[in-house]
C-alpha atoms as a PDB file:
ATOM      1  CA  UNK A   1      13.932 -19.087 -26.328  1.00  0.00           C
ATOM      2  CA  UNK A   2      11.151 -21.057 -24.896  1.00  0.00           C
ATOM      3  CA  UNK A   3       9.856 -19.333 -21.546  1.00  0.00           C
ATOM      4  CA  UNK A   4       6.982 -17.642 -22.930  1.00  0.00           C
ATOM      5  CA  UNK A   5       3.798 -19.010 -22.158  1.00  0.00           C
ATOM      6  CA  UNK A   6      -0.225 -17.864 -21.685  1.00  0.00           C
ATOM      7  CA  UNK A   7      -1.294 -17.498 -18.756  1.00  0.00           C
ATOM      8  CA  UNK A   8      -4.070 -19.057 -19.134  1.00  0.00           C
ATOM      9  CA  UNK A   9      -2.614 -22.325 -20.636  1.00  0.00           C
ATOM     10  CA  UNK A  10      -1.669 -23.911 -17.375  1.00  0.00           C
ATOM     11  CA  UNK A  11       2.176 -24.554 -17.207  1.00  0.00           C
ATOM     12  CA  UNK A  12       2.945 -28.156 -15.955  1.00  0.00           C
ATOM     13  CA  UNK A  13       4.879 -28.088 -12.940  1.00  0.00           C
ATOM     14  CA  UNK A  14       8.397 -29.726 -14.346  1.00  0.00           C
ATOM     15  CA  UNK A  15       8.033 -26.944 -16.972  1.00  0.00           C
ATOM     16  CA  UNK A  16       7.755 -24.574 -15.045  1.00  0.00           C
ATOM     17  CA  UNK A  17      11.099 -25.619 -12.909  1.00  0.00           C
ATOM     18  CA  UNK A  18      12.939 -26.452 -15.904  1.00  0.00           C
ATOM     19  CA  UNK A  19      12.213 -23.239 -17.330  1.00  0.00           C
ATOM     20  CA  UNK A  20      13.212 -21.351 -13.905  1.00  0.00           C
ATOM     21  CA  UNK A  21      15.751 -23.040 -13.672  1.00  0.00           C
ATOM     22  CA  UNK A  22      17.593 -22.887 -17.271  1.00  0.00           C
ATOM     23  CA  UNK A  23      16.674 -19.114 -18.196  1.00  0.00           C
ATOM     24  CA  UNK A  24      16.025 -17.675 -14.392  1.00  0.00           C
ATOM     25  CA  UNK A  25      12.911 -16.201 -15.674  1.00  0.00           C
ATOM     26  CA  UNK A  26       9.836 -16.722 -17.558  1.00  0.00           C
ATOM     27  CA  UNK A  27       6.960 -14.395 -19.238  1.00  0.00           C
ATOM     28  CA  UNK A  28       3.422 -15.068 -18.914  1.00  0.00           C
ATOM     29  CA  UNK A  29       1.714 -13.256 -21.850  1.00  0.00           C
ATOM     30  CA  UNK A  30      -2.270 -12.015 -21.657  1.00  0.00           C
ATOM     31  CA  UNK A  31      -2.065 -12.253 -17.771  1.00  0.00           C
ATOM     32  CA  UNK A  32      -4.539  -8.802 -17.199  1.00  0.00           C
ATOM     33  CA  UNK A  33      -7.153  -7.658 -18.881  1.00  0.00           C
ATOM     34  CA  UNK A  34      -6.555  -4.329 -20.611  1.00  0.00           C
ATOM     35  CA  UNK A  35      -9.121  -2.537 -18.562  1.00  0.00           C
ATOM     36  CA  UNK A  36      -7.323  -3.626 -15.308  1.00  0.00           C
ATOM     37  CA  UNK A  37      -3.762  -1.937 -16.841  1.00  0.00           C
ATOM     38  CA  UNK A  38      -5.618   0.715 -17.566  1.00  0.00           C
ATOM     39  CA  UNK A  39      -6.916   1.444 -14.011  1.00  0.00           C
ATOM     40  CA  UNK A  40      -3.480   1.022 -12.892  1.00  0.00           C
ATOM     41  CA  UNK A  41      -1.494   3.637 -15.087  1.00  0.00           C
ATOM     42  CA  UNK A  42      -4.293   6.105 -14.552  1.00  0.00           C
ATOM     43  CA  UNK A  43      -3.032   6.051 -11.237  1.00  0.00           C
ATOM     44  CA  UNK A  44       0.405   5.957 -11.485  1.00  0.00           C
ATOM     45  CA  UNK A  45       1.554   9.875 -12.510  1.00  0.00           C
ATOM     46  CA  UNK A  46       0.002  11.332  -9.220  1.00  0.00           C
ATOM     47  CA  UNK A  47       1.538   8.131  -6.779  1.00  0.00           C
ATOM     48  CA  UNK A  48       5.008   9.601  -8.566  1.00  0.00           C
ATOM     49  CA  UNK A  49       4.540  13.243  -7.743  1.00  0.00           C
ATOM     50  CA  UNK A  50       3.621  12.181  -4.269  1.00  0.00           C
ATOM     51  CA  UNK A  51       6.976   9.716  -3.819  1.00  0.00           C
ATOM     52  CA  UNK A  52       8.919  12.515  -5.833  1.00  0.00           C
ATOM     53  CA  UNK A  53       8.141  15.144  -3.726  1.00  0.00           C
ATOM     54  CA  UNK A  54       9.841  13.472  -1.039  1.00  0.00           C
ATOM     55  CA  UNK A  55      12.923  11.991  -2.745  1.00  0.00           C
ATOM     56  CA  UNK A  56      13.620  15.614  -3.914  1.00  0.00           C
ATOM     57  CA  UNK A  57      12.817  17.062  -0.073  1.00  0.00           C
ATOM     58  CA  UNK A  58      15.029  14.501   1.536  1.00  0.00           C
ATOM     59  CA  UNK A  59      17.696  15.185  -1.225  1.00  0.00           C
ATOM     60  CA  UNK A  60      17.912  11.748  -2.801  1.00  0.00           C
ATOM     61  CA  UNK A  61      16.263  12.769  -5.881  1.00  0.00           C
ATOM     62  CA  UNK A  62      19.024  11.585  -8.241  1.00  0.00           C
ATOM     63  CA  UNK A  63      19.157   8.704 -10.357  1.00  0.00           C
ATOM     64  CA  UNK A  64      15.833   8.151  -9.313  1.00  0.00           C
ATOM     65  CA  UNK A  65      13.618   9.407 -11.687  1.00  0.00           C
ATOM     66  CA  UNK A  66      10.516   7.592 -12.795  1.00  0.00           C
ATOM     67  CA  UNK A  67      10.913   5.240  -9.714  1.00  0.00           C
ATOM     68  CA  UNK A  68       7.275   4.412  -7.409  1.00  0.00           C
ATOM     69  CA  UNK A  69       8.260   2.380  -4.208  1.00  0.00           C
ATOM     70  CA  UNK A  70       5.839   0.918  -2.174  1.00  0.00           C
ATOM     71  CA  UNK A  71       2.739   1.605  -3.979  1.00  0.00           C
ATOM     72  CA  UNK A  72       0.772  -0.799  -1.426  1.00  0.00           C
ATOM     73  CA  UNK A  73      -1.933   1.362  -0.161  1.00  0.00           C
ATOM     74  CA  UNK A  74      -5.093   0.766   1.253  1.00  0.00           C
ATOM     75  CA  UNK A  75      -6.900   3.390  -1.705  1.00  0.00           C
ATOM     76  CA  UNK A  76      -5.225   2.227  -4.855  1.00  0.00           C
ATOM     77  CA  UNK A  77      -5.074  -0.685  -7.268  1.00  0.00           C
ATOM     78  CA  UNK A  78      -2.363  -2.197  -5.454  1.00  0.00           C
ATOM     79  CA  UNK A  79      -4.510  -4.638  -2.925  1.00  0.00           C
ATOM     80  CA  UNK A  80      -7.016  -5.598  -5.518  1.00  0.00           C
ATOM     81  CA  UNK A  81      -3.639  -6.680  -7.548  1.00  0.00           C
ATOM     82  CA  UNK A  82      -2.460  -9.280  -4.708  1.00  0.00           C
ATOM     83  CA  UNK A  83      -5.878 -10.240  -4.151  1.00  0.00           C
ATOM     84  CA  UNK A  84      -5.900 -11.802  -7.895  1.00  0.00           C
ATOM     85  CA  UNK A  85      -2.660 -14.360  -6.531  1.00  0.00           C
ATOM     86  CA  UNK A  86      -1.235 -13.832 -10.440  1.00  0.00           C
ATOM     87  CA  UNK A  87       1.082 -17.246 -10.180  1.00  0.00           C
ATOM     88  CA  UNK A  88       0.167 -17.667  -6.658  1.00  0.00           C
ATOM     89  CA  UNK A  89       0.785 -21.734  -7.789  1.00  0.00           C
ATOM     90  CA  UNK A  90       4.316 -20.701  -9.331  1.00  0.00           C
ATOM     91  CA  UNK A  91       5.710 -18.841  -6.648  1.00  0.00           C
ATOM     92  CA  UNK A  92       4.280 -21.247  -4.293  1.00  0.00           C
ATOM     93  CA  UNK A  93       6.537 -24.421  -5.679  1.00  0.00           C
ATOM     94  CA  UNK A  94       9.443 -21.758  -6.598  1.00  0.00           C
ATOM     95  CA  UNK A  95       9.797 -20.738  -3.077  1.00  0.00           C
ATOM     96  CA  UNK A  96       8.746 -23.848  -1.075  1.00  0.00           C
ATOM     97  CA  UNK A  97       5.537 -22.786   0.723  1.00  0.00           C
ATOM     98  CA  UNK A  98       3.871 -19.793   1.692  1.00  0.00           C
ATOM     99  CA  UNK A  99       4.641 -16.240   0.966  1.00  0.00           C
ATOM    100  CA  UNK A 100       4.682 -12.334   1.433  1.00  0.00           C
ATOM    101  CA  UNK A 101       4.781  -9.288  -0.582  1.00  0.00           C
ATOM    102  CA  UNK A 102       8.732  -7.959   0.473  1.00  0.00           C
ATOM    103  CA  UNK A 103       8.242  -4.693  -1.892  1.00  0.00           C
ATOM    104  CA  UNK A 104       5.858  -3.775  -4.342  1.00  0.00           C
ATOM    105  CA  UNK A 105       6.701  -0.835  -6.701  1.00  0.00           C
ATOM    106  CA  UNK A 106       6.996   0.672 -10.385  1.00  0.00           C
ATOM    107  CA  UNK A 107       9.252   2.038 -12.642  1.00  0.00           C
ATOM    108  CA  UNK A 108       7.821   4.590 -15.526  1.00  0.00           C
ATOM    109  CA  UNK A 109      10.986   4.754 -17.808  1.00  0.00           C
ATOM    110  CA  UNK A 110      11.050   7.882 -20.274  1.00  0.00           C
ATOM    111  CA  UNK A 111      13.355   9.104 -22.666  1.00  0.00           C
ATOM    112  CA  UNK A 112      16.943  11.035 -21.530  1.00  0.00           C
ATOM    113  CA  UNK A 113      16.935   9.693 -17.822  1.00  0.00           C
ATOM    114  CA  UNK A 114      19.058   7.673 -16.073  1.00  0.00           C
ATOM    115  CA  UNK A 115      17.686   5.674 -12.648  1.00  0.00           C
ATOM    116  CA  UNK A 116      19.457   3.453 -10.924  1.00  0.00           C
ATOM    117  CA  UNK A 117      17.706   0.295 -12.246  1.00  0.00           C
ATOM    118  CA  UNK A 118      19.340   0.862 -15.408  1.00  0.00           C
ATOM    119  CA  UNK A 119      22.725   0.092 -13.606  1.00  0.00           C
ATOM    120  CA  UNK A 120      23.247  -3.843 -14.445  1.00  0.00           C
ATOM    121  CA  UNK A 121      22.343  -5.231 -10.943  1.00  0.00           C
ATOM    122  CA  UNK A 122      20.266  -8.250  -8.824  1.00  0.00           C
ATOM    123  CA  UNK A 123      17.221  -7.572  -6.601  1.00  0.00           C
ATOM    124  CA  UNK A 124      18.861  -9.288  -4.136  1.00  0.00           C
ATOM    125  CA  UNK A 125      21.816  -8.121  -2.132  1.00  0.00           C
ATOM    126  CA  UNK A 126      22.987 -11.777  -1.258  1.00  0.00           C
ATOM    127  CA  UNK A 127      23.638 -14.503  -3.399  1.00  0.00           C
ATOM    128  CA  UNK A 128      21.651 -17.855  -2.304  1.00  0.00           C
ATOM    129  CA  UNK A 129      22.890 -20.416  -5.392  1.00  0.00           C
ATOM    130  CA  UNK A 130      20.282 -23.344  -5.003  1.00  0.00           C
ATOM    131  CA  UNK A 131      18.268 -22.168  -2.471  1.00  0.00           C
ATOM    132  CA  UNK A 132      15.441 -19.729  -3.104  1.00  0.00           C
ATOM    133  CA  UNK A 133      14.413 -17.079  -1.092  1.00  0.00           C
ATOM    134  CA  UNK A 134      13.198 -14.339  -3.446  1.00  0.00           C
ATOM    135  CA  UNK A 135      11.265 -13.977  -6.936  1.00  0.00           C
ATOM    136  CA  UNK A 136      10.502 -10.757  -8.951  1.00  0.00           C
ATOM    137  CA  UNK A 137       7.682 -10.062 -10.863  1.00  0.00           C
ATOM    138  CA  UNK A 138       7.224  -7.224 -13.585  1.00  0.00           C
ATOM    139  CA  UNK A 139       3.691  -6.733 -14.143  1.00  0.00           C
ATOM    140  CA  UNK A 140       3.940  -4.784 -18.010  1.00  0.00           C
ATOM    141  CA  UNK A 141       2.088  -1.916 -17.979  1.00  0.00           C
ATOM    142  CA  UNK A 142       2.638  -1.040 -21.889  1.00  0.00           C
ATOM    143  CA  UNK A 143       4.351  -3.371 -24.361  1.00  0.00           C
ATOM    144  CA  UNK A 144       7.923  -4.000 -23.994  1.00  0.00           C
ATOM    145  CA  UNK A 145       9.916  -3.056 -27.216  1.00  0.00           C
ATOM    146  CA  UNK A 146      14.095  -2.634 -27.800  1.00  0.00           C
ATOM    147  CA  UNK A 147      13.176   0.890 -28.639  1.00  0.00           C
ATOM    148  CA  UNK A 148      10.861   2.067 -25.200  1.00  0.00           C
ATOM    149  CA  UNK A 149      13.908   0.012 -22.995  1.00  0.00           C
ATOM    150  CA  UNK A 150      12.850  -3.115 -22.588  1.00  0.00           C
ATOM    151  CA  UNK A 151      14.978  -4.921 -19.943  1.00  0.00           C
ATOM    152  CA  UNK A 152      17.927  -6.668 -20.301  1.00  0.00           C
ATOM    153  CA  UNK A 153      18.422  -9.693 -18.802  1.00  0.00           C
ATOM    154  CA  UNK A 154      21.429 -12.090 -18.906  1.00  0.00           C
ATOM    155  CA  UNK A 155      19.403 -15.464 -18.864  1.00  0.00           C
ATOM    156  CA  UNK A 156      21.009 -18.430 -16.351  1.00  0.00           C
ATOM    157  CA  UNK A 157      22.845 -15.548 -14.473  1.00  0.00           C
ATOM    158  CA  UNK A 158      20.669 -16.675 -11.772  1.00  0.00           C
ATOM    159  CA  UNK A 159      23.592 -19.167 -10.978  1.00  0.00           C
ATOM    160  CA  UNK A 160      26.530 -17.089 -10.910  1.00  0.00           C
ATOM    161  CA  UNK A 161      27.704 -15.187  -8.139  1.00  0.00           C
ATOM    162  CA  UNK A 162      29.421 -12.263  -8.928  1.00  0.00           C
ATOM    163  CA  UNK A 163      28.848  -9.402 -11.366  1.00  0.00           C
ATOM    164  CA  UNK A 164      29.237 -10.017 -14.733  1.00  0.00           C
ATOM    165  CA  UNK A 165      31.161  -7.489 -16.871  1.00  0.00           C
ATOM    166  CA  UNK A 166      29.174  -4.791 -18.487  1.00  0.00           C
ATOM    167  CA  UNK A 167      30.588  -5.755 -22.422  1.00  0.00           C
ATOM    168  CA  UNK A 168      29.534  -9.335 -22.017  1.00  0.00           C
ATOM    169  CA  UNK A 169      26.542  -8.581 -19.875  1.00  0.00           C
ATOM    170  CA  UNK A 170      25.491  -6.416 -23.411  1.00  0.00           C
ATOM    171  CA  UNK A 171      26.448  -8.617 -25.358  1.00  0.00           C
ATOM    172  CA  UNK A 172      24.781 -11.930 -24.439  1.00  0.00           C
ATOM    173  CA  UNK A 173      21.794 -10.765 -22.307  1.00  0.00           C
ATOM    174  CA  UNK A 174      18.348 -11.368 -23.573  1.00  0.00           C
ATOM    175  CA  UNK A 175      15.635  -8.800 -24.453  1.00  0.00           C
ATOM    176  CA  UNK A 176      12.225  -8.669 -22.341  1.00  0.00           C
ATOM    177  CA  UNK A 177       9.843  -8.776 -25.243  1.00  0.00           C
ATOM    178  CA  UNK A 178       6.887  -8.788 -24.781  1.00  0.00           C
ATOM    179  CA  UNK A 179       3.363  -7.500 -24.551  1.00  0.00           C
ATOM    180  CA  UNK A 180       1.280  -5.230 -22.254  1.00  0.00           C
ATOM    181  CA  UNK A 181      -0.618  -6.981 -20.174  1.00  0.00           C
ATOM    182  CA  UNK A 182       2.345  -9.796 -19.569  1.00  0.00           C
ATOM    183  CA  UNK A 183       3.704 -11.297 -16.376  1.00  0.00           C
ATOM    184  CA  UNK A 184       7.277 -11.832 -15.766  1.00  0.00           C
ATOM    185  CA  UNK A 185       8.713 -13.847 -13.067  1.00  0.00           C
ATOM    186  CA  UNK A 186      12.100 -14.098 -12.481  1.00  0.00           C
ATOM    187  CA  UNK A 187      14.642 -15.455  -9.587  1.00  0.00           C
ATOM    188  CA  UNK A 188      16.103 -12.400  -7.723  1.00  0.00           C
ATOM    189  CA  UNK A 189      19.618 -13.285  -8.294  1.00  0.00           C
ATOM    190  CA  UNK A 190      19.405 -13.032 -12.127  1.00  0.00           C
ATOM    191  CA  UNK A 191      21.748 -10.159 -13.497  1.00  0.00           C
ATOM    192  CA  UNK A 192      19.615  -7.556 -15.457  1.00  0.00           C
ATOM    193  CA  UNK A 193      19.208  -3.705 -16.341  1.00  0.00           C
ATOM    194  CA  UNK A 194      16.376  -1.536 -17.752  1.00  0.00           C
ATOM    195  CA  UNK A 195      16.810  -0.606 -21.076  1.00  0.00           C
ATOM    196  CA  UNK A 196      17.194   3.424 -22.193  1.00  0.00           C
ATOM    197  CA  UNK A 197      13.805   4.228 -23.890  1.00  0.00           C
ATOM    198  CA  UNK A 198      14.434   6.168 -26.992  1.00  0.00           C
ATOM    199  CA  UNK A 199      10.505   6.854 -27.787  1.00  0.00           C
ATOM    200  CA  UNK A 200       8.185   9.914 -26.983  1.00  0.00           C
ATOM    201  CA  UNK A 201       6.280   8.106 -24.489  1.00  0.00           C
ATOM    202  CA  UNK A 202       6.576   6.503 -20.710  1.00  0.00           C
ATOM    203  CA  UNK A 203       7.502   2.987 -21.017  1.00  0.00           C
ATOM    204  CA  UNK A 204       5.799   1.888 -17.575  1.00  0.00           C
ATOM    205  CA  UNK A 205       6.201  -1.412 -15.681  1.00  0.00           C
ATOM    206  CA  UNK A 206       5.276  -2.413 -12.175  1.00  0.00           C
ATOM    207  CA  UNK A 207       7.987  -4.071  -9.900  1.00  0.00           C
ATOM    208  CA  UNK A 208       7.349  -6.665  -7.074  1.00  0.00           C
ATOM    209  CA  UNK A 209       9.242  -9.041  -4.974  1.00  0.00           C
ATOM    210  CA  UNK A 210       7.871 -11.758  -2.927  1.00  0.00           C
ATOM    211  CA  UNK A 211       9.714 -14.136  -0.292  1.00  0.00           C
ATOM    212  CA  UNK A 212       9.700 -16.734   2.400  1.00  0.00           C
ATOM    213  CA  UNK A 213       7.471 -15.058   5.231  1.00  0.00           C
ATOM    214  CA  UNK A 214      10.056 -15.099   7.521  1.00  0.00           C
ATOM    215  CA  UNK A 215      12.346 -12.336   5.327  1.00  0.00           C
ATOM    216  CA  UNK A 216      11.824  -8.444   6.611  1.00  0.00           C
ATOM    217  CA  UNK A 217       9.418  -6.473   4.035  1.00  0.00           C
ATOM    218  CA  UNK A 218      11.047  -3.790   3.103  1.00  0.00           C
ATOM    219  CA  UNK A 219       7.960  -1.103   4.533  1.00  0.00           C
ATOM    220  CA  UNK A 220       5.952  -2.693   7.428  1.00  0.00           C
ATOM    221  CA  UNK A 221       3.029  -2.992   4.984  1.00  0.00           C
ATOM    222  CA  UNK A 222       0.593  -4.552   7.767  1.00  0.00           C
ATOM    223  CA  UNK A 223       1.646  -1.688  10.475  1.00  0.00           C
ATOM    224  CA  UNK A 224       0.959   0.727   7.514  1.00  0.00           C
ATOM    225  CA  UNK A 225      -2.129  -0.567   6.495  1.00  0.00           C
ATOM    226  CA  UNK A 226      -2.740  -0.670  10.168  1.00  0.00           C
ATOM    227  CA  UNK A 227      -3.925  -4.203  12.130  1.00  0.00           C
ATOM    228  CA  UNK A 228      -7.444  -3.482  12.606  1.00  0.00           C
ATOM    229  CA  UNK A 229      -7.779  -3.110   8.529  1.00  0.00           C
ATOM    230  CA  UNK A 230      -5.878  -6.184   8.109  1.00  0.00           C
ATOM    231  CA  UNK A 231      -9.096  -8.170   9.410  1.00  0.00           C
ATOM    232  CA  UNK A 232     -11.523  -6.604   7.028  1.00  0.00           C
ATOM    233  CA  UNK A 233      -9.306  -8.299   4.311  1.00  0.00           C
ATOM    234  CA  UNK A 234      -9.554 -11.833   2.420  1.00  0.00           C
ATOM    235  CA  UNK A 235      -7.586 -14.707   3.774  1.00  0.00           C
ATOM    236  CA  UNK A 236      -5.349 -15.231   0.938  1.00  0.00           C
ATOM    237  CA  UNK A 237      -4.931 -11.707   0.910  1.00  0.00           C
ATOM    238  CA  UNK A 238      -3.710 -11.527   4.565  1.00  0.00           C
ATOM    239  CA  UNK A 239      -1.041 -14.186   4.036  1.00  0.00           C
ATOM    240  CA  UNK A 240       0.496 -12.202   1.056  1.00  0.00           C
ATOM    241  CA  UNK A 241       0.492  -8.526   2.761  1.00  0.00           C
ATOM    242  CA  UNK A 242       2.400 -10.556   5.339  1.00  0.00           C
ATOM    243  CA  UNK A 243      -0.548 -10.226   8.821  1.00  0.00           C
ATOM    244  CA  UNK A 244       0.278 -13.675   9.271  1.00  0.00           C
ATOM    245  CA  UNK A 245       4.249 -12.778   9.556  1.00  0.00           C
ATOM    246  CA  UNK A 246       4.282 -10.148  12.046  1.00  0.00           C
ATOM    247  CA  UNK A 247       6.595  -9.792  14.924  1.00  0.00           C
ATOM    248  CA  UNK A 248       5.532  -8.956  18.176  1.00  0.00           C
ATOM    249  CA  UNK A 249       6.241  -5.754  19.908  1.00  0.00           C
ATOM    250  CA  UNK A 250       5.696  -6.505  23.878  1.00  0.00           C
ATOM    251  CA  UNK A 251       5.323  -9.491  25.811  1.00  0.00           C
ATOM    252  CA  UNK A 252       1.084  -9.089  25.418  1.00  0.00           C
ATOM    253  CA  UNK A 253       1.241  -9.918  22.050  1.00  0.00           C
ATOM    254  CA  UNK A 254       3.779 -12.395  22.105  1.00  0.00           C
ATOM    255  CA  UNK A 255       1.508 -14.361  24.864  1.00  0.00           C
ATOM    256  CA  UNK A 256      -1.001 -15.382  22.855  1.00  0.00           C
ATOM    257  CA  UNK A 257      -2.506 -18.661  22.095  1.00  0.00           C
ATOM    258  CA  UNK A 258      -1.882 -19.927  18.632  1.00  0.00           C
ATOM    259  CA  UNK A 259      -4.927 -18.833  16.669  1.00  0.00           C
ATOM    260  CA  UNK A 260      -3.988 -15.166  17.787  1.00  0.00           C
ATOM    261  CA  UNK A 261       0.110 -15.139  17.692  1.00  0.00           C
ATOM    262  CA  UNK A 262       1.384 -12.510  15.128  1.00  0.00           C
ATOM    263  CA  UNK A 263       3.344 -15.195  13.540  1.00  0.00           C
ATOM    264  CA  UNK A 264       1.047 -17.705  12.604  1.00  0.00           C
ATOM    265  CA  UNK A 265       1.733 -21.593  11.787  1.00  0.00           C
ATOM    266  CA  UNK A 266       2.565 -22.127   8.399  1.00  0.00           C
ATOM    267  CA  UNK A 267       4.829 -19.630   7.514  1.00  0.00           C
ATOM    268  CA  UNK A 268       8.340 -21.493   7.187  1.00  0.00           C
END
């Protein structure tokens, strides 16, 4: 297959959409430096207790070990990750224009469980064909191997509609190989499963999804981060958290001129 790149070796725009566009997905290899991964797994085992905690107390604890949702807080890694725009350019000209974190997340994938995301599924709940809405990015956190459960993923399933059937799925999908460090993007309707990891050790990944600014986030990251925090951050930063995509909640902040409405110009 030929969708692996370096990130650093700029990727010519028609390559880029063939790519997309042929496989559904493409890996960007030596995207972060090791010291940045490092920061980020340090961090990861506590964020899990903390989001297990509550799976367990609200009693939706199964099939959902090793899962982090919404690891976008204002204390951790997660902010200083946007800020960096990894493939700002590519998800730019994959989805038209501007736009906004919808979840951002992370799997740690260890040996005799079961989540959900090893269920052959989409990220996306409807199917657009042509017309893109959503991308995914796995940001590897340790190298991808057929033995620690790399994913599978049925390349050019991006086109087709409906479910494919678990024996063929298995049987023609594509391994994520690759290398810690590495950047995959991938359209949200491409057909895929995590791998079982057979090994001693966590196999860990982080999971994002961005879209068109005018698609719901799946948490209210700006309310959660709170509005007044939003202004301490970068430009480029705001526009990806999504404070330029906000909706108004009385008629005082929909009455605003332009330079202060919630939903700014720009965003689709």
């Amino acid at each position: 297959m030929k969708n692996k790149f370096n990130y650093s070796d700029k990727v010519a725009t028609a390559d880029f959409l063939k790519t997309m566009d042929r496989y559904g997905w493409i890996v960007y290899e030596n995207a972060l430096e090791p010291e940045f991964v490092d920061e980020i797994n340090n961090s990861l085992e506590d964020a899990y207790e903390r989001r297990r905690q509550i799976q367990i107390l609200n009693g939706i604890d199964q099939n959902m070990e090793g899962t982090l949702h919404h690891l976008l807080e204002a204390d951790n890694f997660a902010l200083k990750f946007l800020d960096r725009l990894y493939c700002d350019d590519e998800m730019k000209l994959f989805l038209g224009g501007n736009y906004i974190i919808n979840a951002f997340g992370g799997v740690m994938n260890s040996k005799n469980v079961q989540p959900y995301v090893q269920n052959i599924h989409r990220d996306v709940r409807t199917f657009w064909g042509k017309e893109k809405m959503m991308v995914q990015m796995m940001v590897l956190l340790d190298d991808f191997t057929p033995e620690n459960g790399a994913t599978h993923i049925l390349s050019g399933s991006h086109k087709i509609a409906d479910k494919p059937d678990e024996l063929y799925f298995y049987e023609n999908a594509d391994r994520a190989i690759a290398k810690k460090g590495s950047i995959i993007l991938f359209d949200s309707n491409l057909w895929h499963a995590a791998g079982k990891n057979t090994t001693k050790e966590n196999r860990r990944v982080l999971t994002l999804s961005f879209t068109r600014p005018h698609f719901k986030q799946q948490l209210d990251y700006p309310r959660f981060l709170g509005y007044e925090y939003g202004e301490t951050l970068s430009d480029g930063l705001r526009q990806v958290v999504g404070y330029k995509s906000r909706i108004p909640a009385n008629l005082f902040e929909y009455y605003q001129p332009v330079n202060k409405r919630m939903y700014q110009p720009g965003q689709g």
